[in-house]
Protein backbone atom coordinates (compact mmCIF):
# COMPACT_ATOMS: atom_id res chain seq x y z
CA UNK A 1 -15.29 22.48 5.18
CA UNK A 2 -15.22 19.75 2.37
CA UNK A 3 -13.26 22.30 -0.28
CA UNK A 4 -9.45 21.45 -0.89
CA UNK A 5 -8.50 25.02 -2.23
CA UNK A 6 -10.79 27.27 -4.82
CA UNK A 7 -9.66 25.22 -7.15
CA UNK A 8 -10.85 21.84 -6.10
CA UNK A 9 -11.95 19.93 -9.31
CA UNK A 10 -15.03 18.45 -6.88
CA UNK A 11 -16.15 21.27 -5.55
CA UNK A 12 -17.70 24.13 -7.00
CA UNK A 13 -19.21 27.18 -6.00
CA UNK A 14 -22.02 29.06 -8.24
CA UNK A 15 -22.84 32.87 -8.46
CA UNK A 16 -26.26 32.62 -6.49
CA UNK A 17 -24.62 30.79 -3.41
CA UNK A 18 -25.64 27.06 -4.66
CA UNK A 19 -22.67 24.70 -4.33
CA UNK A 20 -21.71 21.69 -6.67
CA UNK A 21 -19.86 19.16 -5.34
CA UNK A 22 -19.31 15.55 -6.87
CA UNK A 23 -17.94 11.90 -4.99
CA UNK A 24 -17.95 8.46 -5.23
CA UNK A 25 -20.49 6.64 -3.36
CA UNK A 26 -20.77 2.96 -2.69
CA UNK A 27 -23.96 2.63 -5.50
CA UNK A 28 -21.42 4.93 -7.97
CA UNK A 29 -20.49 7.99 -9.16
CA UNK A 30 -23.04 11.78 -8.40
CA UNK A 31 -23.05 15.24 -9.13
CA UNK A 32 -25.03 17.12 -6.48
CA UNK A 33 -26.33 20.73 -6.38
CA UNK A 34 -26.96 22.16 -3.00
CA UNK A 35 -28.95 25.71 -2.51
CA UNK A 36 -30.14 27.48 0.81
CA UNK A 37 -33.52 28.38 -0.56
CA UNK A 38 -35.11 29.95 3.18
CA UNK A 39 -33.58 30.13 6.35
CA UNK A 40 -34.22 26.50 7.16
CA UNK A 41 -35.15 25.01 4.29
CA UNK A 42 -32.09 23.59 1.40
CA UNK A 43 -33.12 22.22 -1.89
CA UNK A 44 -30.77 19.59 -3.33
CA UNK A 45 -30.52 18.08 -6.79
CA UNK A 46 -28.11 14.97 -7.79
CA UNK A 47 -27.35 12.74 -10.78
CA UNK A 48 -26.01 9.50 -11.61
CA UNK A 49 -25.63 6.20 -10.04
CA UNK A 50 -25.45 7.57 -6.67
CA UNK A 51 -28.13 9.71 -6.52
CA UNK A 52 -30.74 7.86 -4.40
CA UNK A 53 -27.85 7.44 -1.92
CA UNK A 54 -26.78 10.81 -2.27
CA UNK A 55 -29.88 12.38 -1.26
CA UNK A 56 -30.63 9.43 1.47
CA UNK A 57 -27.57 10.58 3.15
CA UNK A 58 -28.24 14.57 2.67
CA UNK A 59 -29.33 15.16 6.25
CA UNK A 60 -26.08 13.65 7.32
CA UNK A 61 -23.73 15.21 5.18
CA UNK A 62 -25.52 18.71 6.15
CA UNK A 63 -25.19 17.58 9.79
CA UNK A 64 -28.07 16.46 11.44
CA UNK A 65 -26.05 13.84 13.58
CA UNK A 66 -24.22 17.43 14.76
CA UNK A 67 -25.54 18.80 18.21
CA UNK A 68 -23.98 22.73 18.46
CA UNK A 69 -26.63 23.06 21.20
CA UNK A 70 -24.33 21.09 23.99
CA UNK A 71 -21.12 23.69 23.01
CA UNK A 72 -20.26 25.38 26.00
CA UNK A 73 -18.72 28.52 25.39
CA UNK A 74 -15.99 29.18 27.42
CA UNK A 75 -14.80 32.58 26.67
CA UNK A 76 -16.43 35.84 25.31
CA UNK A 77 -14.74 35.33 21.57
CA UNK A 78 -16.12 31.35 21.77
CA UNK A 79 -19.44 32.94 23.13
CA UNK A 80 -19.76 35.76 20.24
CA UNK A 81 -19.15 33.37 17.43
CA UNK A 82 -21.26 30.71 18.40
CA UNK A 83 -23.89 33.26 18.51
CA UNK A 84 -23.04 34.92 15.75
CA UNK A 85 -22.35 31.70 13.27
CA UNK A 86 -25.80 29.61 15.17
CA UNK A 87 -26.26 27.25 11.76
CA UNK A 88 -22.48 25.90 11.46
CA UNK A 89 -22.29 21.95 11.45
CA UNK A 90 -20.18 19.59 11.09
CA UNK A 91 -20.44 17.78 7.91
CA UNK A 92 -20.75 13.76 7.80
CA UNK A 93 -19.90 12.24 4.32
CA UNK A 94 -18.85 8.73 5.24
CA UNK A 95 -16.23 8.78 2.63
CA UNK A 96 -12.81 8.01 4.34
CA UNK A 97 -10.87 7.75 1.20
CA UNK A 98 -11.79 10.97 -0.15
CA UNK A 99 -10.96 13.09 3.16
CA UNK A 100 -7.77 11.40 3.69
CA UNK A 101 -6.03 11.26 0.69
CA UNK A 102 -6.07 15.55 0.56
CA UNK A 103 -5.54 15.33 3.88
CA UNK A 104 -2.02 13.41 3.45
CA UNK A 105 -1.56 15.63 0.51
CA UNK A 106 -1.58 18.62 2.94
CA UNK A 107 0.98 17.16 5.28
CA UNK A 108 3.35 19.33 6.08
CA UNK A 109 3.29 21.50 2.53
CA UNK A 110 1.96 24.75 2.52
CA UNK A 111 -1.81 24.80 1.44
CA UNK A 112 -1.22 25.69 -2.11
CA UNK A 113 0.68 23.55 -3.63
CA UNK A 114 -0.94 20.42 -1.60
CA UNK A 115 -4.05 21.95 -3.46
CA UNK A 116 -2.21 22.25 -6.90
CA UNK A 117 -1.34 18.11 -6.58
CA UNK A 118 -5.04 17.23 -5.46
CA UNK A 119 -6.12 19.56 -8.40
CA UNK A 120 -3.66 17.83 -10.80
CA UNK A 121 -4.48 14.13 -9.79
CA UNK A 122 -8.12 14.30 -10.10
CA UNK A 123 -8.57 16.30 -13.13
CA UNK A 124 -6.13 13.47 -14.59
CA UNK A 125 -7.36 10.02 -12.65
CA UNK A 126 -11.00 11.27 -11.95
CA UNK A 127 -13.97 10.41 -13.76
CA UNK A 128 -16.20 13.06 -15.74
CA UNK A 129 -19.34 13.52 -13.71
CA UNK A 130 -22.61 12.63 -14.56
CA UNK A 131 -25.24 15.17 -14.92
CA UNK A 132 -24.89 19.42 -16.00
CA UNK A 133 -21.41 19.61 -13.33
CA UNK A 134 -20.06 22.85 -14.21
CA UNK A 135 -17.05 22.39 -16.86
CA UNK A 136 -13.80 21.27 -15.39
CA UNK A 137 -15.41 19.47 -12.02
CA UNK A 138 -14.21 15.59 -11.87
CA UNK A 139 -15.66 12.28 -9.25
CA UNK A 140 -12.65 11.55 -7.20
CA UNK A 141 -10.83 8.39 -7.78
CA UNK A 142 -11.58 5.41 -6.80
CA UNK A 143 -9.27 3.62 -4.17
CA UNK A 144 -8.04 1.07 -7.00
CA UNK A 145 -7.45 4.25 -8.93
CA UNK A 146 -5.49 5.68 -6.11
CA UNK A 147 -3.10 2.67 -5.77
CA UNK A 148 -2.44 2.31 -9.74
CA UNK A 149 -1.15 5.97 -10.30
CA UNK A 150 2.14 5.59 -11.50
CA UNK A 151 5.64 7.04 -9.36
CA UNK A 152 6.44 9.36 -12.25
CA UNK A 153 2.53 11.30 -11.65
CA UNK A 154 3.03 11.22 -8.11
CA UNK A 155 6.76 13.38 -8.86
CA UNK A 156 5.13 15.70 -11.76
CA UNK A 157 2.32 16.72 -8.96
CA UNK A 158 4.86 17.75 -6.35
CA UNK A 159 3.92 14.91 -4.17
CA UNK A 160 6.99 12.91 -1.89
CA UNK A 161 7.54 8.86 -2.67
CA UNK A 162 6.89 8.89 1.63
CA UNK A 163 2.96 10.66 0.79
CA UNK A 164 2.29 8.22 -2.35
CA UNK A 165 2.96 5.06 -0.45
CA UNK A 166 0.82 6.52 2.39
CA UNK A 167 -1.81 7.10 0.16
CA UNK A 168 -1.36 3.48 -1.89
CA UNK A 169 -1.45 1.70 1.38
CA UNK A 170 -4.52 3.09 2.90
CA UNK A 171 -6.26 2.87 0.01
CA UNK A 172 -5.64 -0.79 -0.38
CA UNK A 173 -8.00 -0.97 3.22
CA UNK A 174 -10.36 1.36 1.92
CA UNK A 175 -13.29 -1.36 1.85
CA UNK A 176 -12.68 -1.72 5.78
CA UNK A 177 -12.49 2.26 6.33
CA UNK A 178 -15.52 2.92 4.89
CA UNK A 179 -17.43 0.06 6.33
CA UNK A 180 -16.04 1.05 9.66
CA UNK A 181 -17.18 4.83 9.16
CA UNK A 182 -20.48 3.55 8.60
CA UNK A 183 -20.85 1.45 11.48
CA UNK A 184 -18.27 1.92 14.27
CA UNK A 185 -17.48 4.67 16.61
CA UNK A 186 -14.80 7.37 15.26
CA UNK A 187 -12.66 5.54 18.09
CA UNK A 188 -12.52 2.21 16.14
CA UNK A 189 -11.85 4.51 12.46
CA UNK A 190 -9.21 6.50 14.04
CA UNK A 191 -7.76 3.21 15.57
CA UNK A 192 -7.30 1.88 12.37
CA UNK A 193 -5.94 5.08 11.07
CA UNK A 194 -3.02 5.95 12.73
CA UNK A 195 -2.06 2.03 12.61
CA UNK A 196 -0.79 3.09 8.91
CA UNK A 197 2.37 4.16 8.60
CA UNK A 198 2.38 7.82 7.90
CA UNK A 199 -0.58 8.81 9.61
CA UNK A 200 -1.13 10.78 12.63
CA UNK A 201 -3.18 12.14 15.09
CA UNK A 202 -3.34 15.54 12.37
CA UNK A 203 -4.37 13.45 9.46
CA UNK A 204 -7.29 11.06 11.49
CA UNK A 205 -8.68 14.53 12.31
CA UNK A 206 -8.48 15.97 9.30
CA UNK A 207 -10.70 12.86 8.52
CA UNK A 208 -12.82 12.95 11.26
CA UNK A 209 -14.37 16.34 11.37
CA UNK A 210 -15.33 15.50 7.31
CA UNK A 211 -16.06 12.19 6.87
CA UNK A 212 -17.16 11.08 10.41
CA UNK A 213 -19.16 14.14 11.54
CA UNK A 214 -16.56 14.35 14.84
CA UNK A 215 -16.72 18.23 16.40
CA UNK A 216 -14.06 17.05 19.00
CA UNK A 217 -11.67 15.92 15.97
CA UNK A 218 -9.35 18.65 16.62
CA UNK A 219 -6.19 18.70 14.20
CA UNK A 220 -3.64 18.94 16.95
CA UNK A 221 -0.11 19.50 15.54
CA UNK A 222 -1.51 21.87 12.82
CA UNK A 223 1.06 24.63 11.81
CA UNK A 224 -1.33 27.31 12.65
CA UNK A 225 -3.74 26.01 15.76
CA UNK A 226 -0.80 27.75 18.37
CA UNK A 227 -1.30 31.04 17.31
CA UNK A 228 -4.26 30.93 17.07
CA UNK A 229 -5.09 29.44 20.39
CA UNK A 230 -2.63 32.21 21.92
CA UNK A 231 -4.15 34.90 20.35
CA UNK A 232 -7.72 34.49 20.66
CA UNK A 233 -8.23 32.53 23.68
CA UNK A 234 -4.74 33.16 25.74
CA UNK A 235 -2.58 36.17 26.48
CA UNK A 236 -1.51 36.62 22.87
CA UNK A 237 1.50 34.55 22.58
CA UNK A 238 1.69 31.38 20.63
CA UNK A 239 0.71 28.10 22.78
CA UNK A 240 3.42 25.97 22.31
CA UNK A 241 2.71 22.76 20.04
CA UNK A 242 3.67 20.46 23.02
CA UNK A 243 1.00 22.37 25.05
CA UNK A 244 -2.35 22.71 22.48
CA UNK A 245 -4.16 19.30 23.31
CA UNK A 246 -3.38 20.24 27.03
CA UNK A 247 -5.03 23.96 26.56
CA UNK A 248 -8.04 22.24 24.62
CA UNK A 249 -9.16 19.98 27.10
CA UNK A 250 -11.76 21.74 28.30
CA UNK A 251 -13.44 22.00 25.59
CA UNK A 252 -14.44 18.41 24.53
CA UNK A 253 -16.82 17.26 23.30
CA UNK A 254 -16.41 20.61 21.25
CA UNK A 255 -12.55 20.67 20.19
CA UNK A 256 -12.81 20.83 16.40
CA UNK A 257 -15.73 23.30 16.63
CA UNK A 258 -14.46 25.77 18.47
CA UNK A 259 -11.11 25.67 16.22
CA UNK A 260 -13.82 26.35 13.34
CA UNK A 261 -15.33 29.32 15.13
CA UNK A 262 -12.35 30.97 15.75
CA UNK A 263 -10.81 30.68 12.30
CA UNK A 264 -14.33 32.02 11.06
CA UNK A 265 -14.05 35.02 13.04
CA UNK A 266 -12.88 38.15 11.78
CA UNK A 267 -9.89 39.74 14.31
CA UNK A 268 -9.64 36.45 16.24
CA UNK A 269 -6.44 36.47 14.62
CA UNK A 270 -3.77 39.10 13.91
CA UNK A 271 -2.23 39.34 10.68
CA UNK A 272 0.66 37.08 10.39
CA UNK A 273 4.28 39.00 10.32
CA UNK A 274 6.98 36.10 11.66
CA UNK A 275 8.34 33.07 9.74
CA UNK A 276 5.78 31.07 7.39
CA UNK A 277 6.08 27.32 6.73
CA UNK A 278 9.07 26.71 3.71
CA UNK A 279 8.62 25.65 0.27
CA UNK A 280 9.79 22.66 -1.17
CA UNK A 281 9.33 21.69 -4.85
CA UNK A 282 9.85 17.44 -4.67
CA UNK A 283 9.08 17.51 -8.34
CA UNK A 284 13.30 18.97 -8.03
CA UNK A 285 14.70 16.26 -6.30
């Protein structure tokens, strides 16, 4: 759930299952190494300065604050994946900045090339992460970082003037994010969210169901969630966009979760034969 594309310079994926993933935490920059070693037991390793809160945190970001046990399926295809997918939960990093900025990257783009600009701007404004991180893996920049990047990088990595400023401009209240993550209700954090110009209801969720542990963060206006919707859980036609919070209503406190079960379930959705989402190339005009 935390990858931005297979290429994502923080997140890596080894040959025996283990994952490496590196951030920025409060007490500085970590590598961590996460491996499913039983069927209820994970071993974790991490390096650098935020290592201690790295691992203090681990339950959380692994989703022990997550309750899957209160889902109520509603339908046989909600039923079959929650029994078929019983250890999915929703991750909680705390780390606004670092869900939001690929998440205004991925406004409105298709998914590759809002992965190709996150991959470009880390590799070039990230740190090299402490510890044995597999070669090419970079610690995200920090929200100063974020502001300083110049127009001209924003252009070479595809990325609209409109995106940049959103980006610049939330990072600038980063300190106030990521205390509120911490401490408030995902009310107060979305709240404060879609105050900023340029972000949404989509965005804040696309936040929420990383950062802020929310399963009810469900990313209504999403270019895919009406087919999907129609074709798993209605009579095969698209819900209309207008209509998707409407038709998901029933399912709080369980919104974003059942989304997740549904795109992890083979045949839930047919192969895709109309129009797909346009590109555009910003780095041309």
């Amino acid at each position: 759930m935390l990858q931005h594309g297979a290429g994502d310079p923080c997140h890596r994926r080894d040959v025996d299952g283990s994952i490496w993933r590196t951030s920025l935490l409060d007490s500085g920059p970590v590598t961590y190494r996460i491996q499913q070693v039983g069927p209820c037991e994970v071993a974790a390793q991490a390096w650098g300065p935020g290592a201690g809160e790295l691992v203090g945190g681990l339950p959380e970001l692994l989703g022990s604050r997550d309750d899957p046990d209160s889902f109520e399926p509603r339908a046989e295809v909600a039923r079959a994946a929650h029994a078929r997918l019983r250890g999915l939960r929703v991750p909680r990093t705390n780390r606004v900045i670092e869900s939001l900025v690929p998440a205004v990257l991925e406004q409105r783009v298709v998914g590759v090339d809002a992965f190709a600009a996150w991959r470009r701007l880390v590799t070039k404004y990230g740190a090299r992460p402490p510890g044995p991180a597999p070669a090419g893996m970079r610690v995200p920049p920090s929200a100063e970082q974020w502001q300083a990047i110049p127009v001209w990088e924003w252009h070479r990595a595809g990325v609209e003037q409109r995106k940049a400023n959103t980006i610049a401009l939330a990072a600038s209240y980063a300190a106030r994010l990521e205390t509120a993550a911490r401490v408030e209700a995902p009310g107060e954090v979305y709240r404060m969210l879609t105050a900023l110009p340029g972000i949404g209801v989509w965005t804040a969720a696309e936040v929420g169901h990383r950062a802020l542990g929310d399963a009810d963060a469900a990313s209504i206006g999403d270019y895919h969630l009406p087919a999907l919707l129609g074709e798993a859980l209605g009579d095969g036609a698209p819900v209309p966009h207008e209509e998707c919070e409407a038709f998901l209503e029933p399912w709080r406190p369980h919104r974003h979760r059942l989304v997740r079960l549904l795109e992890l379930t083979p045949g839930a959705r047919r192969e895709r034969r109309g129009p797909r989402m346009s590109r555009l190339d910003y780095r041309a005009i």
